[in-house]
Protein backbone atom coordinates (compact mmCIF):
# COMPACT_ATOMS: atom_id res chain seq x y z
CA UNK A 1 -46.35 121.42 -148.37
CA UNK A 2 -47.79 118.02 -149.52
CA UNK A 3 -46.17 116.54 -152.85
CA UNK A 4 -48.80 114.45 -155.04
CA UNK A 5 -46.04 113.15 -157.72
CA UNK A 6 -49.35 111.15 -158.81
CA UNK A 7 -51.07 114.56 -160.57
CA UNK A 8 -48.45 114.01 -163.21
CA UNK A 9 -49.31 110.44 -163.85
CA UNK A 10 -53.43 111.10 -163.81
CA UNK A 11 -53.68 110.74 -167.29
CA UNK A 12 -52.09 109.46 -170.69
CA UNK A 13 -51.74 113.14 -172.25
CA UNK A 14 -49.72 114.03 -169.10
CA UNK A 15 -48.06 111.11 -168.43
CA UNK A 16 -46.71 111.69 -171.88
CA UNK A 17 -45.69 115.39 -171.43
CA UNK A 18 -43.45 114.63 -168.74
CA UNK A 19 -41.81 111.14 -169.68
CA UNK A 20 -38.24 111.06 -169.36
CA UNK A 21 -36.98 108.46 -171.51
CA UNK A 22 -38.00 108.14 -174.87
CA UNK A 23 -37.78 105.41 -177.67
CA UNK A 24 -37.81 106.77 -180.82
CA UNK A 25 -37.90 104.61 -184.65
CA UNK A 26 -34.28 106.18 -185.12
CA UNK A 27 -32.68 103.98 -182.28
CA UNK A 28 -33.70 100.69 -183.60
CA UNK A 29 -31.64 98.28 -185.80
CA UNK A 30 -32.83 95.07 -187.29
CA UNK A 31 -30.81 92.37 -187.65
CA UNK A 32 -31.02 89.91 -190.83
CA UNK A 33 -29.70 86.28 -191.40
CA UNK A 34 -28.91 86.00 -195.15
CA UNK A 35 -28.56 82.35 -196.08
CA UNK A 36 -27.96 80.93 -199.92
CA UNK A 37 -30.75 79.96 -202.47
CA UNK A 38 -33.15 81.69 -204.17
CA UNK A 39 -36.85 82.39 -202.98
CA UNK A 40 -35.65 80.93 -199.09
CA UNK A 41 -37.55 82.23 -196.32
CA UNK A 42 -37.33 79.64 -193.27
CA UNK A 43 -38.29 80.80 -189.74
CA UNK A 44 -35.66 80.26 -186.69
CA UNK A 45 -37.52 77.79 -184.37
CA UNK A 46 -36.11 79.26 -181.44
CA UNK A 47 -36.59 82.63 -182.97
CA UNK A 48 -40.43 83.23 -184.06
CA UNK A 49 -40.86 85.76 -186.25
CA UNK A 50 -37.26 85.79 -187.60
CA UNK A 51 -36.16 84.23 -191.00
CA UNK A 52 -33.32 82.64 -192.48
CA UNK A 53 -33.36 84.95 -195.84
CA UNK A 54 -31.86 84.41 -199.16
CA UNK A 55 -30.68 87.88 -201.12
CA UNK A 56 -33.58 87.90 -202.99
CA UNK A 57 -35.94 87.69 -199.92
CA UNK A 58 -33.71 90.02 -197.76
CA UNK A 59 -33.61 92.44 -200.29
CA UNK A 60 -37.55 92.13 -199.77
CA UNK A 61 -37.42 92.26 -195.89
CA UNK A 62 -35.20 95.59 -196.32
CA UNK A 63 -37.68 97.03 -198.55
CA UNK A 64 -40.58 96.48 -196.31
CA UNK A 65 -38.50 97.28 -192.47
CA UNK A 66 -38.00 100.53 -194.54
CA UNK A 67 -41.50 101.45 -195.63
CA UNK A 68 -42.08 100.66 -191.51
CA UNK A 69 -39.65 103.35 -190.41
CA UNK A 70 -36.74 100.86 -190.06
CA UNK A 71 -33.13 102.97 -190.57
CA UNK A 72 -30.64 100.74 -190.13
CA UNK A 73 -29.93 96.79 -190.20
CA UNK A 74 -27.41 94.68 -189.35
CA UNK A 75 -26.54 91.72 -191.80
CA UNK A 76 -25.31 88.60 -190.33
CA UNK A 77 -24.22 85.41 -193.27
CA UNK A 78 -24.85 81.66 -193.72
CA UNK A 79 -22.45 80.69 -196.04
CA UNK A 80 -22.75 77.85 -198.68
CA UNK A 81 -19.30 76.20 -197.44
CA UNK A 82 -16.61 76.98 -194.32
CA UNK A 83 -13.69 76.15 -194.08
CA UNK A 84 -10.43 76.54 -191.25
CA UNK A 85 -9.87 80.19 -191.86
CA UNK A 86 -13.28 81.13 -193.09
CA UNK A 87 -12.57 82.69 -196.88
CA UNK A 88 -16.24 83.09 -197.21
CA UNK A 89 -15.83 86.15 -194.56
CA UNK A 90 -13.98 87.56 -196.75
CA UNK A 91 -14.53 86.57 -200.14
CA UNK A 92 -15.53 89.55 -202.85
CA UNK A 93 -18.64 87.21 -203.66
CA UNK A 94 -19.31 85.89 -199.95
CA UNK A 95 -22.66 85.93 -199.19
CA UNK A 96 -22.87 89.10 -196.96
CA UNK A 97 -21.01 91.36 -199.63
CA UNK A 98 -23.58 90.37 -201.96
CA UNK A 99 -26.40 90.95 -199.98
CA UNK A 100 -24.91 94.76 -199.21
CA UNK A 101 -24.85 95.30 -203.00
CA UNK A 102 -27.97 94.17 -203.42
CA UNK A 103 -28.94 96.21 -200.45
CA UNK A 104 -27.70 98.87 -201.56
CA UNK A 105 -29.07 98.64 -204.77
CA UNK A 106 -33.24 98.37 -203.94
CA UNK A 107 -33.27 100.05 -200.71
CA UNK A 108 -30.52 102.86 -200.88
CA UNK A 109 -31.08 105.14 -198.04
CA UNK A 110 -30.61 102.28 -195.46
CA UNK A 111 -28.30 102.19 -192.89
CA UNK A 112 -26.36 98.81 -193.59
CA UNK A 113 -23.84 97.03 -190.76
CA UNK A 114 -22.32 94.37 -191.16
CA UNK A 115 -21.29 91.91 -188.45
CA UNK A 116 -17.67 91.87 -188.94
CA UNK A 117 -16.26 87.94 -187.38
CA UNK A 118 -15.12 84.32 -188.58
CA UNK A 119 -16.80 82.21 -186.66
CA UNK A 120 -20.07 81.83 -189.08
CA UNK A 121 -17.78 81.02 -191.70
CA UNK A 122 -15.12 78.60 -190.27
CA UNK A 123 -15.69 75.02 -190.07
CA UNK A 124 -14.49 74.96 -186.35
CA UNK A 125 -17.34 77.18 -185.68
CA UNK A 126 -14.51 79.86 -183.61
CA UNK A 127 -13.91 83.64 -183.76
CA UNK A 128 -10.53 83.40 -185.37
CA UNK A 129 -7.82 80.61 -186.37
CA UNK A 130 -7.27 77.40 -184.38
CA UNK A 131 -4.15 75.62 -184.11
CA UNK A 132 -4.33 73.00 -181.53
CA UNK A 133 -7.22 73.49 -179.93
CA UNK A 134 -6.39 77.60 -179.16
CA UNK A 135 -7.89 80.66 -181.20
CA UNK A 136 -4.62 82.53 -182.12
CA UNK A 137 -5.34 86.29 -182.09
CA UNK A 138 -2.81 88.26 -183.97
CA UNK A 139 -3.45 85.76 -186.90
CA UNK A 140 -7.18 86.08 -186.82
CA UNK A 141 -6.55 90.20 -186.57
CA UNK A 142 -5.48 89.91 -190.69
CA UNK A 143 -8.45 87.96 -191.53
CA UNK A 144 -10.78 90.34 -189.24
CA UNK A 145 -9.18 93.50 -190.82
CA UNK A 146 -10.15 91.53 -194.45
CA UNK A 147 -13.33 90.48 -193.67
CA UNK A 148 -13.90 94.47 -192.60
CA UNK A 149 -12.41 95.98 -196.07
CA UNK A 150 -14.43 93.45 -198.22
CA UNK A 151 -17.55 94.38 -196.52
CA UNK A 152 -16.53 98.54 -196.90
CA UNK A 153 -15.72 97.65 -200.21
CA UNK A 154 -19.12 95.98 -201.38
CA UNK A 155 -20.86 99.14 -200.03
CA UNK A 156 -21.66 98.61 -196.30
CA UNK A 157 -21.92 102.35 -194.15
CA UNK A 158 -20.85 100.70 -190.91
CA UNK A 159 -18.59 97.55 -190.29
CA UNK A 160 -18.95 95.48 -186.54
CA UNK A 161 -16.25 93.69 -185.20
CA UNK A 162 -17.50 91.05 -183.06
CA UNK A 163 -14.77 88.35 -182.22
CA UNK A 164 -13.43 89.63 -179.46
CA UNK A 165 -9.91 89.16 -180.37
CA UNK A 166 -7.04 92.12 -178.46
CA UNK A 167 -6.74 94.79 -181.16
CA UNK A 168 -9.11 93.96 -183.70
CA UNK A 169 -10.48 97.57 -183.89
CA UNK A 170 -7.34 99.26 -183.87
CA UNK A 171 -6.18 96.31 -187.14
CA UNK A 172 -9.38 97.26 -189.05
CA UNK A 173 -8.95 100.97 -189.05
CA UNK A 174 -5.48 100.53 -189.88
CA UNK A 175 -6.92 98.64 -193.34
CA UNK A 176 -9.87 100.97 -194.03
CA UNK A 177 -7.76 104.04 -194.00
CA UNK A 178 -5.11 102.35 -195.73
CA UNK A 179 -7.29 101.43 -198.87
CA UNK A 180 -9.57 104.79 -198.84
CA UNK A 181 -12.44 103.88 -196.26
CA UNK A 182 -11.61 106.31 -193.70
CA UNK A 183 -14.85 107.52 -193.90
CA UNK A 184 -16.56 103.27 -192.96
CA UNK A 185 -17.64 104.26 -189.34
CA UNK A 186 -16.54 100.82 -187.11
CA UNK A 187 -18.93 100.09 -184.42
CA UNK A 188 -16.89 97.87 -181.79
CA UNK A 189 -18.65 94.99 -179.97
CA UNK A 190 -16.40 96.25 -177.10
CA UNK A 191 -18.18 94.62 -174.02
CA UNK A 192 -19.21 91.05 -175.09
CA UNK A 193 -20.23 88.28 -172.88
CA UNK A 194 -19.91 84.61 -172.94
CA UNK A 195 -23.47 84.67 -172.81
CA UNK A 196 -25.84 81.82 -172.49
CA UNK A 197 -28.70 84.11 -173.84
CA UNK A 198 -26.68 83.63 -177.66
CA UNK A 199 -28.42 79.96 -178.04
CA UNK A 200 -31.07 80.84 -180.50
CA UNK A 201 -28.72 82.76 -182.04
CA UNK A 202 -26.36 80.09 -182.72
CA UNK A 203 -29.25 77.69 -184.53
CA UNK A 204 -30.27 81.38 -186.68
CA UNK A 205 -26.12 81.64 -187.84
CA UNK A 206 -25.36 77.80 -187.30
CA UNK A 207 -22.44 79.24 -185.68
CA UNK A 208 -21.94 76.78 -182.85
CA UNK A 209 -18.45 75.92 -182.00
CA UNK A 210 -16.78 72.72 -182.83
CA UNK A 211 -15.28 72.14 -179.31
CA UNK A 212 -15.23 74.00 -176.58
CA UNK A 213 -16.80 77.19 -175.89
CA UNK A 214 -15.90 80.87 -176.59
CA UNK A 215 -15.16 82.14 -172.77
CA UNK A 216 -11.48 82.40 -173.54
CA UNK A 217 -11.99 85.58 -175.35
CA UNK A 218 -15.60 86.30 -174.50
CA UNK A 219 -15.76 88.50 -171.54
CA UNK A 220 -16.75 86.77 -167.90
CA UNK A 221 -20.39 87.35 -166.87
CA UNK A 222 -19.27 88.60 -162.96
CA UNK A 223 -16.54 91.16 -164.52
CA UNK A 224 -17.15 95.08 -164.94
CA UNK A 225 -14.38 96.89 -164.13
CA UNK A 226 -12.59 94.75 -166.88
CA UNK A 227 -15.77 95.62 -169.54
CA UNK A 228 -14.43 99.25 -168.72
CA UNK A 229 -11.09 98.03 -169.74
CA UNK A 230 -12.21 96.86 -172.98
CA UNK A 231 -14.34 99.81 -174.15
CA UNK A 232 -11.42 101.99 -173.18
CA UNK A 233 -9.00 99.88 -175.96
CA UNK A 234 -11.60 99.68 -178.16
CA UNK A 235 -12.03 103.63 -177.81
CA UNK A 236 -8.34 104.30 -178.25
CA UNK A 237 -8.25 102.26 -181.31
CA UNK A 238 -10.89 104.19 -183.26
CA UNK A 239 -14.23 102.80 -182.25
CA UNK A 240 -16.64 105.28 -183.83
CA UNK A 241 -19.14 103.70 -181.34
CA UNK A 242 -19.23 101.14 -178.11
CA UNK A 243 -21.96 97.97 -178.09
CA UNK A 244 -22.48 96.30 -174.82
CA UNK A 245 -24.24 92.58 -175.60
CA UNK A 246 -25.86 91.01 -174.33
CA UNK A 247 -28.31 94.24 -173.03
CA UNK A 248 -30.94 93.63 -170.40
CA UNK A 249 -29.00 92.17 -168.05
CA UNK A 250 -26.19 94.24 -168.53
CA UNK A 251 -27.93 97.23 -168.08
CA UNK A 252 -25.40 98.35 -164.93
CA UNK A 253 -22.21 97.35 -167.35
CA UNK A 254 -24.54 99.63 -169.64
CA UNK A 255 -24.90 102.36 -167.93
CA UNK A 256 -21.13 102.83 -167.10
CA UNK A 257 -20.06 102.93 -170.56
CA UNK A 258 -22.34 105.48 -171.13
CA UNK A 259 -21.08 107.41 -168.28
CA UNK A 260 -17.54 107.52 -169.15
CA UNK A 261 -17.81 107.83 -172.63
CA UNK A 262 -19.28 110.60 -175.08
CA UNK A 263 -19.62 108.88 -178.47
CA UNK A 264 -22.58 106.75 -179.30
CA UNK A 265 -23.36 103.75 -177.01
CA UNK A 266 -25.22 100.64 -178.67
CA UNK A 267 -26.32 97.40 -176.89
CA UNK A 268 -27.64 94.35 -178.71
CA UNK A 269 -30.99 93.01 -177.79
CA UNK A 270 -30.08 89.31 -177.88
CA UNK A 271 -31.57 86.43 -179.45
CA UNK A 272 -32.07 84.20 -176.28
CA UNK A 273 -33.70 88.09 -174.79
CA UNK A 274 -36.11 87.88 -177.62
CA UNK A 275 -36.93 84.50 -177.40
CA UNK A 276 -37.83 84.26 -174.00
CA UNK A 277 -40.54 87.17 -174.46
CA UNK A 278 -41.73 85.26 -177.72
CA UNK A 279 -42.03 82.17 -175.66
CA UNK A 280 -43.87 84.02 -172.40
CA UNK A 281 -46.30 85.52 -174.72
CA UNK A 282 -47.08 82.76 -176.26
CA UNK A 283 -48.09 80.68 -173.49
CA UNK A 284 -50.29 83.62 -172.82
CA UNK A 285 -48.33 84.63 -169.29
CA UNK A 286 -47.60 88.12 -170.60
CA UNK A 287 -48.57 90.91 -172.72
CA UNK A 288 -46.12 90.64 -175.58
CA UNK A 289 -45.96 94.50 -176.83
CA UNK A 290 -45.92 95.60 -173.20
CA UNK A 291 -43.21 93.55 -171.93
CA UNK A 292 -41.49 94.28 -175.34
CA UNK A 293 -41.40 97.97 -174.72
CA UNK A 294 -40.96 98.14 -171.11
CA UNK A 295 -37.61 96.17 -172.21
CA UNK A 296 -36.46 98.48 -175.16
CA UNK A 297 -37.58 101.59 -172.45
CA UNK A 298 -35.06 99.97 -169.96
CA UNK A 299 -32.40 99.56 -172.42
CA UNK A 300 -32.66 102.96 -173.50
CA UNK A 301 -32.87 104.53 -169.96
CA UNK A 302 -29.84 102.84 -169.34
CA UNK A 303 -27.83 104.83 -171.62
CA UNK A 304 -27.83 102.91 -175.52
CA UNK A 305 -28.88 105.52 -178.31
CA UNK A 306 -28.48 102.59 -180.82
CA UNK A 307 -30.58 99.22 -179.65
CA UNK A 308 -29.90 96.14 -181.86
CA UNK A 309 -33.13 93.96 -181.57
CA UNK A 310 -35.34 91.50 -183.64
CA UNK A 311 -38.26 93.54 -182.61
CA UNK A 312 -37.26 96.83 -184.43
CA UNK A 313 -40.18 96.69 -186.48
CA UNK A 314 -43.20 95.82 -183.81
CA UNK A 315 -41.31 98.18 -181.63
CA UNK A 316 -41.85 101.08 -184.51
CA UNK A 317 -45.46 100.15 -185.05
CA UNK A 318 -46.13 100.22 -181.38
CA UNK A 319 -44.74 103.98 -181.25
CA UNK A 320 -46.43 105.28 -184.07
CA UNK A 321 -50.11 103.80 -183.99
């Protein structure tokens, strides 16, 4: 018997019948930079596309990501001052809890994250408080579990711990269940690279560090067995769901945390990822939406149900038209 796997590719209708892996709106959050002012709306150079937003203009962005089929975001905070233990994290009027309320407010029925760290609010520009030169964890695990109850507190469905600091998952479930937000899923950054794909990123959050670099609690590039390590703590602390970050070329680091675990796997579409389609397609070298899907396909073959990515909404469109 001769096999022809090509009849099942001979045309769109059938190459559709018989795909395997399938994006769907539903597995796309956006990611927002909310930034003080009124009326602000300034684009990331590194980032095209993507906007510094004050509330007033998010609240807008929300609105709109909605009416496209957008579900969920992700709200990330550019505070008016930082300081050495970064109150604004935390603060009952920082910028982030207002933008959930407002949120919450004009576009109800979305899905609202928020990233849960310290180091876009400390003046140091680190994940957690510094004392001579070294981020201390068990200290920054108080302000972590704060930063996580304010955001609960001001209305936000799911809160992300992203510092990378031992036990921070474990601290902020302690706190939500404690004050009466058992039911605040936590979504755990548990596999998180010292990534040189964060740059853009870091200009979008103006969260570069001070000194130094974040490696010494930012997982090694060339390490897997030890990203298995981490989502297993992370897991045993109450992670409602895993994130690996950066994605694409994770996708093997990927693909074993969805093996070994049965709860909802995210990965984070970075900002240096997006960026270096942006910049491919606009030199004219690729085809933008192609290239863009072909890279959401992969991240979703790999195993994420949930993908983090600046291109949520051109993603959508390109599914439904």
């Amino acid at each position: 018997m001769i096999h022809r796997p090509r009849r099942l590719r001979r045309t769109d209708a059938i190459r559709s019948l018989v795909r395997e892996t399938r994006l769907a709106p539903e597995n796309f959050v956006l990611p927002l930079f909310v930034c003080p002012g009124t009326g602000v709306r300034r684009e990331i150079s590194s980032m095209p596309g993507v906007f510094n937003l004050s509330i007033d203009e998010t609240t807008k962005e929300v609105a709109a990501a909605y009416d496209a089929g957008v579900r969920g975001i992700i709200l990330f905070g550019l505070p008016e001052t930082k300081d050495p233990v970064a109150s604004g994290a935390y603060a009952e009027d920082g910028i982030v809890q207002r933008a959930i309320r407002a949120v919450r407010q004009s576009t109800p029925q979305m899905i609202i994250m928020a990233d849960t760290c310290l180091c876009e609010y400390t003046s140091h520009g680190h994940c957690g408080v510094v004392r001579e030169g070294e981020v201390i964890n068990d200290e920054s695990l108080e302000l972590l579990a704060q930063t996580a109850l304010s955001q609960a507190a001001a209305g936000a469905d799911i809160v992300a711990p992203s510092a990378m600091m031992d036990g921070q998952v474990g601290a902020i479930r302690e706190v939500l269940d404690r004050e009466g937000f058992e039911n605040t899923a936590i979504l755990a950054y548990a596999v998180k690279y010292a990534s040189g794909f964060y740059g853009p990123f870091r200009e979008a959050a103006q969260s570069a560090p001070e000194f130094g670099d974040r490696r010494a609690y930012q997982m090694d590039p060339p390490n897997v067995r030890e990203a298995m390590r981490e989502a297993d703590l992370d897991y045993s602390e109450g992670a409602d769901m895993l994130m690996v970050k950066p994605a694409t070329v994770y996708l093997d680091v990927l693909s074993m945390v969805r093996e070994r675990f049965d709860i909802p796997i995210a990965a984070y579409h970075v900002s240096g990822e997006y960026a270096l389609i942006k910049a491919a397609a606009q030199k004219g070298w690729i085809d933008e939406e192609r290239v863009m899907m072909e890279t959401l396909t992969s991240i979703k073959r790999a195993g994420a149900d949930i993908i983090l990515t600046y291109y949520a909404r051109e993603a959508i469109k390109a599914l439904t038209k």
